[in-house]
N, C-alpha and C. Protein backbone atom coordinates (compact mmCIF):
# COMPACT_ATOMS: atom_id res chain seq x y z
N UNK A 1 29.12 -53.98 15.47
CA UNK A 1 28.35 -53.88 16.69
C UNK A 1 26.98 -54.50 16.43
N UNK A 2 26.59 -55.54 17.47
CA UNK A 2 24.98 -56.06 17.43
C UNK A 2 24.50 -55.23 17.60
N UNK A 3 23.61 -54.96 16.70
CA UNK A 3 21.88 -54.19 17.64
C UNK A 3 20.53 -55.16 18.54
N UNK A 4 20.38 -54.10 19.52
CA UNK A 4 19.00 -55.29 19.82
C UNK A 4 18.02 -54.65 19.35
N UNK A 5 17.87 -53.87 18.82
CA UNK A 5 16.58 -53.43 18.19
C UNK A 5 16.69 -53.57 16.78
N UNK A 6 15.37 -54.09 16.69
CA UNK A 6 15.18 -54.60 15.12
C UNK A 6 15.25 -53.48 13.95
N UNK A 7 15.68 -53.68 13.11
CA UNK A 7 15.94 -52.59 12.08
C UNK A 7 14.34 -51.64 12.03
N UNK A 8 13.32 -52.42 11.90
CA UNK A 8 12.03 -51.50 11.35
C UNK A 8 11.85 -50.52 13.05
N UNK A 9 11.87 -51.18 13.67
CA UNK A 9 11.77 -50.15 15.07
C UNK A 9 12.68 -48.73 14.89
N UNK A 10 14.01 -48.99 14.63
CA UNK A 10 15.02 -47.97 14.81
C UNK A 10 14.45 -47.08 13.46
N UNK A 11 14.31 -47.70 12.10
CA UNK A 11 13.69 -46.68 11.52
C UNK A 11 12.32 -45.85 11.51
N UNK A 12 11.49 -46.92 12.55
CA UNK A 12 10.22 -46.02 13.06
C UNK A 12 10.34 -44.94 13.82
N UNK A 13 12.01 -45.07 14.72
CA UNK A 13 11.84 -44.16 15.82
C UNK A 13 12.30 -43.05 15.02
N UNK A 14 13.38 -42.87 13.82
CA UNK A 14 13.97 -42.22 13.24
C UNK A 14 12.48 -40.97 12.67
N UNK A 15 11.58 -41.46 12.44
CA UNK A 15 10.37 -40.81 11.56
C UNK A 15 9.98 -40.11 12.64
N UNK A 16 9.72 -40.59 13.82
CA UNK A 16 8.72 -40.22 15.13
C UNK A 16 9.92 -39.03 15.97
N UNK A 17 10.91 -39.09 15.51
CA UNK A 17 11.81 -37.98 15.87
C UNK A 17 11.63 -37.29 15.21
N UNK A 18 11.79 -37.44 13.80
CA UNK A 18 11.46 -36.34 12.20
C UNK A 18 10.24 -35.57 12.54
N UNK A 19 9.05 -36.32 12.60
CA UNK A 19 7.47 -35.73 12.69
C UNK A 19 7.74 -34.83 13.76
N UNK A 20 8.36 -35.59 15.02
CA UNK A 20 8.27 -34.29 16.37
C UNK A 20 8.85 -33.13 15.90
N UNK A 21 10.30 -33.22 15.53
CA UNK A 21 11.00 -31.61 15.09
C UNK A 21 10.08 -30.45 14.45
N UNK A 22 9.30 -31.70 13.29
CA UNK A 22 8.91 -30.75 12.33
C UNK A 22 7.71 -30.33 13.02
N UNK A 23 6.83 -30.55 13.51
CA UNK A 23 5.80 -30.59 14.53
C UNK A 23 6.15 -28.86 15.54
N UNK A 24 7.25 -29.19 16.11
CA UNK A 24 7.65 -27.96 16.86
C UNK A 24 7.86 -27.00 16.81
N UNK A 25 8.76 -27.32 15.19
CA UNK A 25 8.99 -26.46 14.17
C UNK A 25 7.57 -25.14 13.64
N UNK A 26 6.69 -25.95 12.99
CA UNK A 26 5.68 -25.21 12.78
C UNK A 26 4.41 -24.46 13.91
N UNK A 27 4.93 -24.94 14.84
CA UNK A 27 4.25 -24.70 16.10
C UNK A 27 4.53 -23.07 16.52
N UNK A 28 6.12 -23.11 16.66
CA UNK A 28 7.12 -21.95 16.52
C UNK A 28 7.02 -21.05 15.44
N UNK A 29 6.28 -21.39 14.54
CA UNK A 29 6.07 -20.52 13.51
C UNK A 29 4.58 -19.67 12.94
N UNK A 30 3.80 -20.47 13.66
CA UNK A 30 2.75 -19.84 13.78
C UNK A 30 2.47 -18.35 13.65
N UNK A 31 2.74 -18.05 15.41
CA UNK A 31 2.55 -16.76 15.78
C UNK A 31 3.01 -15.74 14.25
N UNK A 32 4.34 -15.81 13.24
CA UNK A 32 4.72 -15.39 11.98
C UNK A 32 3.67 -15.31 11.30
N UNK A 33 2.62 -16.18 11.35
CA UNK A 33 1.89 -16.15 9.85
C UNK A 33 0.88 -15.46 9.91
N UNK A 34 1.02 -14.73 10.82
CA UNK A 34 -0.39 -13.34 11.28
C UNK A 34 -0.15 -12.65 10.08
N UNK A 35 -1.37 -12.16 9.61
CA UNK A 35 -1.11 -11.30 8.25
C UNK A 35 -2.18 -10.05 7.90
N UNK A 36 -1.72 -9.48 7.26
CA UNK A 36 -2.81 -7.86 7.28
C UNK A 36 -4.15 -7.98 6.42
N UNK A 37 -4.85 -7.61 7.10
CA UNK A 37 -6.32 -7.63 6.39
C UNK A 37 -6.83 -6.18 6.64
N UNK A 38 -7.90 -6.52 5.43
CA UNK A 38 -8.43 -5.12 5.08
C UNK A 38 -9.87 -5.09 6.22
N UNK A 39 -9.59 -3.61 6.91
CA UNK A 39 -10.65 -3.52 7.86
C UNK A 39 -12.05 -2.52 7.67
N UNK A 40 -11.10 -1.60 6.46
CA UNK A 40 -12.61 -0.51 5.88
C UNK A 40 -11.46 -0.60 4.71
N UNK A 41 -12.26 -0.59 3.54
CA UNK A 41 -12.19 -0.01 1.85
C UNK A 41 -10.77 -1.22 1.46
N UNK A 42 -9.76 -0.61 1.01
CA UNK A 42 -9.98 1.26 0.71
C UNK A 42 -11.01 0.91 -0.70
N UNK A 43 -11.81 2.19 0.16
CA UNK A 43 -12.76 2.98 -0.88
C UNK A 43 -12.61 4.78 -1.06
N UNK A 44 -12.94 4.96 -2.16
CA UNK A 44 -12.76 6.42 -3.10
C UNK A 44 -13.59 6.82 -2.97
N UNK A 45 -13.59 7.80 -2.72
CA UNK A 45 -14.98 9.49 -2.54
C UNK A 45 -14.28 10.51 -2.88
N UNK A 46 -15.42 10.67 -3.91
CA UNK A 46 -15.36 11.66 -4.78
C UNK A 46 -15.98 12.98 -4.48
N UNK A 47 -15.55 14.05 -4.64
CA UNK A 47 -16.32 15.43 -4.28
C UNK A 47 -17.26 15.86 -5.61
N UNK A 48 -18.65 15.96 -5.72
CA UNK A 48 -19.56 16.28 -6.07
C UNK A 48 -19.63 18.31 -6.24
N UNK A 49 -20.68 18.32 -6.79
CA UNK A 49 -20.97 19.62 -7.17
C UNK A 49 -21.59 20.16 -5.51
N UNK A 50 -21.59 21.74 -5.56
CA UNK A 50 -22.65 22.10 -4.35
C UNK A 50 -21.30 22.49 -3.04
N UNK A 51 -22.25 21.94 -2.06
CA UNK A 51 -21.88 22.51 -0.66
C UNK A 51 -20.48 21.28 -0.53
N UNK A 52 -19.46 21.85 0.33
CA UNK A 52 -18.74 20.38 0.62
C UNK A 52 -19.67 19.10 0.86
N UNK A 53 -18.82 17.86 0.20
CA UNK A 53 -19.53 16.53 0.78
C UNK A 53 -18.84 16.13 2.25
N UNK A 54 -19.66 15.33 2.85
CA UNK A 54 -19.77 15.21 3.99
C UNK A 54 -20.04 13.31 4.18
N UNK A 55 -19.15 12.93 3.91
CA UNK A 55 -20.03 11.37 3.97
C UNK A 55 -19.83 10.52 4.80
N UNK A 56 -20.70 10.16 5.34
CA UNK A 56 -20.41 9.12 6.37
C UNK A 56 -20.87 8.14 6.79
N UNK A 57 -20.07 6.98 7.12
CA UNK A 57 -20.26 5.64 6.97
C UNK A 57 -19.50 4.33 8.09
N UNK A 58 -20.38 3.78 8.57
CA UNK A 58 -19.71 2.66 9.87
C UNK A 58 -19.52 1.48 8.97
N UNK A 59 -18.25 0.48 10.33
CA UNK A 59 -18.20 -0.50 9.71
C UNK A 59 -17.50 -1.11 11.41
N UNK A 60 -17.51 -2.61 10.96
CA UNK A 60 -17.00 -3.21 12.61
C UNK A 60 -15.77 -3.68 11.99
N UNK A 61 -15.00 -4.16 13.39
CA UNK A 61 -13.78 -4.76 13.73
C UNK A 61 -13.83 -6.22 13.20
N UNK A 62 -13.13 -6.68 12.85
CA UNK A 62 -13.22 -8.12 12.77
C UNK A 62 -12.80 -8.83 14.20
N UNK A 63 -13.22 -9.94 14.31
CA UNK A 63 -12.28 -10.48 15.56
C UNK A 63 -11.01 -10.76 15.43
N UNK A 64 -10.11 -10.83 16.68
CA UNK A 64 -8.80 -10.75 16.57
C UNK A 64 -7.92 -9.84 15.93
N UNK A 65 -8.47 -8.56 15.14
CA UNK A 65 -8.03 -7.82 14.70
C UNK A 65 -7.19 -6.83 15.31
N UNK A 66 -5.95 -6.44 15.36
CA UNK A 66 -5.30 -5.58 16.03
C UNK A 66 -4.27 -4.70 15.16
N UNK A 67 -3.18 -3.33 16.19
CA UNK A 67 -2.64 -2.71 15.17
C UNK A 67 -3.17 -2.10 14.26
N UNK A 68 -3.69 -1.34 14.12
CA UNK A 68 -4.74 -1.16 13.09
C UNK A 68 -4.19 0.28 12.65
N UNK A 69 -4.29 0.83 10.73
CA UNK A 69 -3.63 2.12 10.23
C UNK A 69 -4.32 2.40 9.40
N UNK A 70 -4.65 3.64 9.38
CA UNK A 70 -5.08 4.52 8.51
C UNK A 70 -4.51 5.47 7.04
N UNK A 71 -4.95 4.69 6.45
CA UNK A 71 -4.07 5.13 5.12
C UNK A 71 -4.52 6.50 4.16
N UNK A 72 -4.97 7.37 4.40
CA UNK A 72 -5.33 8.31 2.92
C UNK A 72 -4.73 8.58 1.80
N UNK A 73 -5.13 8.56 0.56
CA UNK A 73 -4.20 9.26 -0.72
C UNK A 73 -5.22 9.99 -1.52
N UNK A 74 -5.02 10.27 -2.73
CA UNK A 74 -5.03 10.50 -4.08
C UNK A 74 -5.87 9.62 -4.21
N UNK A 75 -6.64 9.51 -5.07
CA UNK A 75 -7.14 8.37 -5.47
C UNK A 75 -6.73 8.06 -6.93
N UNK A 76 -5.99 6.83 -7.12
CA UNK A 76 -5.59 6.59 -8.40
C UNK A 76 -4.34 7.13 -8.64
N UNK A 77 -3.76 7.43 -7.68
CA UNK A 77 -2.07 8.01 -7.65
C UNK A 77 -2.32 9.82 -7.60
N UNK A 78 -3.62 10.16 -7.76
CA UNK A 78 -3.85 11.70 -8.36
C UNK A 78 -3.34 12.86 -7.20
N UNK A 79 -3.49 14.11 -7.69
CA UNK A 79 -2.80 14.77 -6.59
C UNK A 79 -4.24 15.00 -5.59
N UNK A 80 -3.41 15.26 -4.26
CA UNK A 80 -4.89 15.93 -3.35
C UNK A 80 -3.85 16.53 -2.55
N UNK A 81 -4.66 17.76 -2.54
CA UNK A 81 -5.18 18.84 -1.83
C UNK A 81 -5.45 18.71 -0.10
N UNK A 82 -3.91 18.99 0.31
CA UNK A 82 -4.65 18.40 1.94
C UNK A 82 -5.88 19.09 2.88
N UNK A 83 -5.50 20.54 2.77
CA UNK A 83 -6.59 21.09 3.23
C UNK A 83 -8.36 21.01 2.92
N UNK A 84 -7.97 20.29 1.84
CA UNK A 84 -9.44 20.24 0.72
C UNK A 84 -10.28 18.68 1.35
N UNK A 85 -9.30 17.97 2.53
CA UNK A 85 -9.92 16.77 3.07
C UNK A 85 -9.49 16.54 4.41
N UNK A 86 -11.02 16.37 5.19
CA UNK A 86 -10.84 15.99 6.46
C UNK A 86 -11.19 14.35 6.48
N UNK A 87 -10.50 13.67 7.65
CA UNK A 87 -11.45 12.30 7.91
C UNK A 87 -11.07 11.87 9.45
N UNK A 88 -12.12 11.87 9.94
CA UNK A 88 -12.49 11.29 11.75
C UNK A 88 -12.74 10.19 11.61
N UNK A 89 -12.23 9.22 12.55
CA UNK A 89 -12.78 8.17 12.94
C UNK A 89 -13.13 8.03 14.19
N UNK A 90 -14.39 7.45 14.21
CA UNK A 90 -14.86 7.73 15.74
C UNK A 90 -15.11 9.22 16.36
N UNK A 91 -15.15 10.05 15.93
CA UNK A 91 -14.83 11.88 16.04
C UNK A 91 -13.44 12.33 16.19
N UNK A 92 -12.64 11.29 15.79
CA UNK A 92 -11.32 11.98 16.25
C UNK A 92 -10.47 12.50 14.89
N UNK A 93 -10.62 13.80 14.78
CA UNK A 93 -9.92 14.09 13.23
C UNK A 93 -8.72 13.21 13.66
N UNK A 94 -8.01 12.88 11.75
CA UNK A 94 -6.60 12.61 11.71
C UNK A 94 -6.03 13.72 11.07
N UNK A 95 -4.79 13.52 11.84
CA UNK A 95 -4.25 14.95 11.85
C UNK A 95 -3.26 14.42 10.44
N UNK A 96 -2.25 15.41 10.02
CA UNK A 96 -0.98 15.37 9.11
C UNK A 96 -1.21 15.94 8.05
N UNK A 97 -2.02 17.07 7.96
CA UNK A 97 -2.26 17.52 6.38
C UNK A 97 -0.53 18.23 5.52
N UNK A 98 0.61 18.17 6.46
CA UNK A 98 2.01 18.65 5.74
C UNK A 98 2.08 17.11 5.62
N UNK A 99 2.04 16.05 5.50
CA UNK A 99 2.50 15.06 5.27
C UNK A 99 2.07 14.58 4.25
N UNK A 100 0.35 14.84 3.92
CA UNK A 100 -0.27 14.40 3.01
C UNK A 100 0.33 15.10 1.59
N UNK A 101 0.26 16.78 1.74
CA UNK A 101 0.93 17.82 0.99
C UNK A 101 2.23 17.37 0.32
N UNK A 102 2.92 16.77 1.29
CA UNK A 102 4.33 16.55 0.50
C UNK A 102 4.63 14.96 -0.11
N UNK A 103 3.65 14.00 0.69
CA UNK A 103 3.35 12.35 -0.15
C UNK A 103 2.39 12.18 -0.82
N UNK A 104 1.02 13.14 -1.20
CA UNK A 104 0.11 12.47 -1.10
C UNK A 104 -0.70 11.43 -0.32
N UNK A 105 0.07 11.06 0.22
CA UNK A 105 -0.56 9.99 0.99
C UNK A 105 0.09 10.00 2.74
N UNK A 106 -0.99 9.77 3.59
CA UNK A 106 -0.92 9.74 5.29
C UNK A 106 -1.77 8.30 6.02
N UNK A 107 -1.11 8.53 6.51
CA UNK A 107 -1.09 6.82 7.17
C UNK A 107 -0.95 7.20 8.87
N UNK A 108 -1.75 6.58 9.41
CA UNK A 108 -2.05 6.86 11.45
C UNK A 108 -2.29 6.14 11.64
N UNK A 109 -1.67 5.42 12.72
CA UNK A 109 -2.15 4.33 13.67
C UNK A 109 -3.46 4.71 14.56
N UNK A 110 -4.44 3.83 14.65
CA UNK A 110 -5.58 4.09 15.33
C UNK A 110 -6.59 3.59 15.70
N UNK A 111 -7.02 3.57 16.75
CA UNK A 111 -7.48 2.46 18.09
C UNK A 111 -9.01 2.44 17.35
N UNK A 112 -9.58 1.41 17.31
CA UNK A 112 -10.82 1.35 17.27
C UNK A 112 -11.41 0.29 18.16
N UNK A 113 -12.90 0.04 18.07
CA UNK A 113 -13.69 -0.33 18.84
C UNK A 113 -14.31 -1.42 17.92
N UNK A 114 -15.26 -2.09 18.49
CA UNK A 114 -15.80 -3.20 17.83
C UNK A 114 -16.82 -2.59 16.73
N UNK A 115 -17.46 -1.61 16.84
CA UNK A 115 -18.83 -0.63 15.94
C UNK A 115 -17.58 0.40 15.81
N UNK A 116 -17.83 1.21 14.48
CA UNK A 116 -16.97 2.53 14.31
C UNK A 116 -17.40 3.17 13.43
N UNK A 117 -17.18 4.82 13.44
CA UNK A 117 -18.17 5.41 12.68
C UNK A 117 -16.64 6.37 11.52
N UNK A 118 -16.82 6.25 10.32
CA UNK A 118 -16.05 7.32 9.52
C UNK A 118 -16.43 8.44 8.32
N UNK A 119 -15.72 9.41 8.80
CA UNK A 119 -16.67 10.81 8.32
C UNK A 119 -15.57 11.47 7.36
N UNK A 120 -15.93 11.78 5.85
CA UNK A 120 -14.80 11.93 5.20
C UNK A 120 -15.49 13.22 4.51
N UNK A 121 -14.87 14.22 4.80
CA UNK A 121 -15.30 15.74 4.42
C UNK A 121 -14.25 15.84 3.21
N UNK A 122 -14.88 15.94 1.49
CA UNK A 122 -14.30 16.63 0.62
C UNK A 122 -14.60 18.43 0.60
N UNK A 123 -13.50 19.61 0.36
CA UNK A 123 -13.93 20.67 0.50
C UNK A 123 -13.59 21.51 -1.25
N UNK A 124 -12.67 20.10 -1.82
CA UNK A 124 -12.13 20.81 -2.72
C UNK A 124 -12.77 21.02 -3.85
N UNK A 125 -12.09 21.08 -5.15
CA UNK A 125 -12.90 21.48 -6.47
C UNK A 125 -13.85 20.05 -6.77
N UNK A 126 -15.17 20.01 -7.37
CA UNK A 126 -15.59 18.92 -8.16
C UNK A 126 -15.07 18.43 -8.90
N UNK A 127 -15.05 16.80 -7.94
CA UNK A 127 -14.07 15.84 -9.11
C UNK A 127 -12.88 15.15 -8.26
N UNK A 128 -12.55 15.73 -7.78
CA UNK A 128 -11.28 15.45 -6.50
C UNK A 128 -11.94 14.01 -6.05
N UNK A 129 -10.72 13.49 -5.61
CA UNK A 129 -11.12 12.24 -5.59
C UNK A 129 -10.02 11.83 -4.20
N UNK A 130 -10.59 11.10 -3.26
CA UNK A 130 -9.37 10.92 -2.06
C UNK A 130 -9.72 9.04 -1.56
N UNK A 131 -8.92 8.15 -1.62
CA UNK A 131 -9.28 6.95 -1.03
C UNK A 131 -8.55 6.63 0.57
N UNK A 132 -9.40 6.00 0.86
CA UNK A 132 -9.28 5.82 2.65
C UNK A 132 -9.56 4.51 2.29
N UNK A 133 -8.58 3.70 3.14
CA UNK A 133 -8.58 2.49 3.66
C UNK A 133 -8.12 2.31 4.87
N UNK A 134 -8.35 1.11 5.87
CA UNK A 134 -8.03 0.89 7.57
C UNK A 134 -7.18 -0.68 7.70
N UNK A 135 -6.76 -0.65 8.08
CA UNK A 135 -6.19 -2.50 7.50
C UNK A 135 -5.28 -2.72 8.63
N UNK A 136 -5.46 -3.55 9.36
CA UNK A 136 -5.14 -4.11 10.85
C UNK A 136 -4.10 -5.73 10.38
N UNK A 137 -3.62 -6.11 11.72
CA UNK A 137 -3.02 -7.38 11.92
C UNK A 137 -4.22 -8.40 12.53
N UNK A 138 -4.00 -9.45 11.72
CA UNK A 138 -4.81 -10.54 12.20
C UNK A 138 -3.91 -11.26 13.22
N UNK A 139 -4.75 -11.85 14.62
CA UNK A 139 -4.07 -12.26 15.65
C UNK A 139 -4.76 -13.01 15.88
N UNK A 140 -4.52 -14.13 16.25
CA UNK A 140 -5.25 -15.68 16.63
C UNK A 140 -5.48 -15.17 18.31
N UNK A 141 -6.26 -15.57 18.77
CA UNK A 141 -7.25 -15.28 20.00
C UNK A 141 -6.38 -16.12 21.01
N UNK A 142 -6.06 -17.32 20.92
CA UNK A 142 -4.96 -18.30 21.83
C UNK A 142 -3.69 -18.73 20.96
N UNK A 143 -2.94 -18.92 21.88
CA UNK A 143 -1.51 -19.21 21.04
C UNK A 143 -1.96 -20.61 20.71
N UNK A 144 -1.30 -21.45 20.11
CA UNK A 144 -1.67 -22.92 19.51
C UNK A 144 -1.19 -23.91 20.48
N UNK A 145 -2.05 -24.86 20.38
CA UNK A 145 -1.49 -25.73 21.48
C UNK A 145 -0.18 -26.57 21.12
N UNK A 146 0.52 -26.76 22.27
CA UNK A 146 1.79 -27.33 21.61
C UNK A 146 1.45 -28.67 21.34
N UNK A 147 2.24 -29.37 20.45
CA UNK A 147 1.66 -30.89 20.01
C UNK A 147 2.69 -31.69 21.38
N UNK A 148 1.78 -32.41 21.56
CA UNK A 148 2.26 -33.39 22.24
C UNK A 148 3.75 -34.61 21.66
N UNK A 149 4.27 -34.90 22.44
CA UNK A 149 5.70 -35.81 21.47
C UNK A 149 5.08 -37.19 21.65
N UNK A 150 4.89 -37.70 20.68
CA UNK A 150 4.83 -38.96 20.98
C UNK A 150 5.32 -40.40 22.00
N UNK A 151 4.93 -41.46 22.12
CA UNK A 151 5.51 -42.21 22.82
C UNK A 151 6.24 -42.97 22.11
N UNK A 152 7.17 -43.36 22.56
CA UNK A 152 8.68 -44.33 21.93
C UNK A 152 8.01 -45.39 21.57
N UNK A 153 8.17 -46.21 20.37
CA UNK A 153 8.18 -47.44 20.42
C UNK A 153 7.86 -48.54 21.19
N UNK A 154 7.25 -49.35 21.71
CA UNK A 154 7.86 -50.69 22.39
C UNK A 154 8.72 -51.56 21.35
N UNK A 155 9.87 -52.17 22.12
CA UNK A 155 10.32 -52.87 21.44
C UNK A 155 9.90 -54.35 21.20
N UNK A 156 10.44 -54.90 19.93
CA UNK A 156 9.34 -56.09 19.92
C UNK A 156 10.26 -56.98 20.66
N UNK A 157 9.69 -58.18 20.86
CA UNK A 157 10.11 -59.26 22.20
C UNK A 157 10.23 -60.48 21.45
């Protein structure tokens, strides 16, 4: 069979098909590559000598940040004492101290605001040690623009 198109054309168009797929391809894949970032700590507080500690400390949202969880443990794998630790964010205790009791560790989903305030009450013996961290989904603000497909070839004359 003749061709009328010259060999380098048909293999240009062959590439300019390749680039588009792959083009679409990663376009479609985007939205996937959202990934978790750290939004407070995790940082460790330690209970001191004296009256319970009481500590408290703000921090902001990042942009695009969403989904967002609240993690408590042990600090350093160690045991804790659920009753022996409160922590609010924003004033809102988190609740689950049978959950903490039986994992060590509690985890809550929880809404924040762009400014946020967190209040981490140790009650237990000196020395106790509890880490809190907050760690959200990163979300791109607009979906990506789709790439445009190129124009075909002209053929040569």
């Amino acid at each position: 069979m003749i061709s009328l198109i010259p060999a380098p054309v048909e293999r240009r168009s062959h590439f300019m098909t390749i680039f588009v797929l792959v083009a679409f391809m990663l376009a479609a894949a985007l939205p996937a590559l959202a990934g978790t970032v750290n939004v407070f700590g995790p940082k460790v507080f330690v209970r001191s000598e004296g009256k319970p500690d009481v500590i408290k400390t703000s921090f902001t949202l990042p942009a695009g940040v969403t989904q967002c969880t609240l993690s408590v443990s042990g600090a350093d794998g160690g045991p804790l004492a659920a009753n022996n630790v409160s922590v609010q964010v924003n004033g809102v205790e988190m609740p689950g101290s049978k959950e903490l009791r039986q994992n060590n560790q509690q985890q809550r989903e929880v809404t924040l605001q762009e400014t946020n305030s967190l209040v981490v009450t140790l009650k237990g013996k000196p020395g106790d040690a509890v880490t809190v961290a907050i760690t959200g989904v990163a979300q791109d603000d607009a979906p990506p623009p789709r790439p445009t497909p190129p124009r075909p070839p002209m053929p040569a004359l």
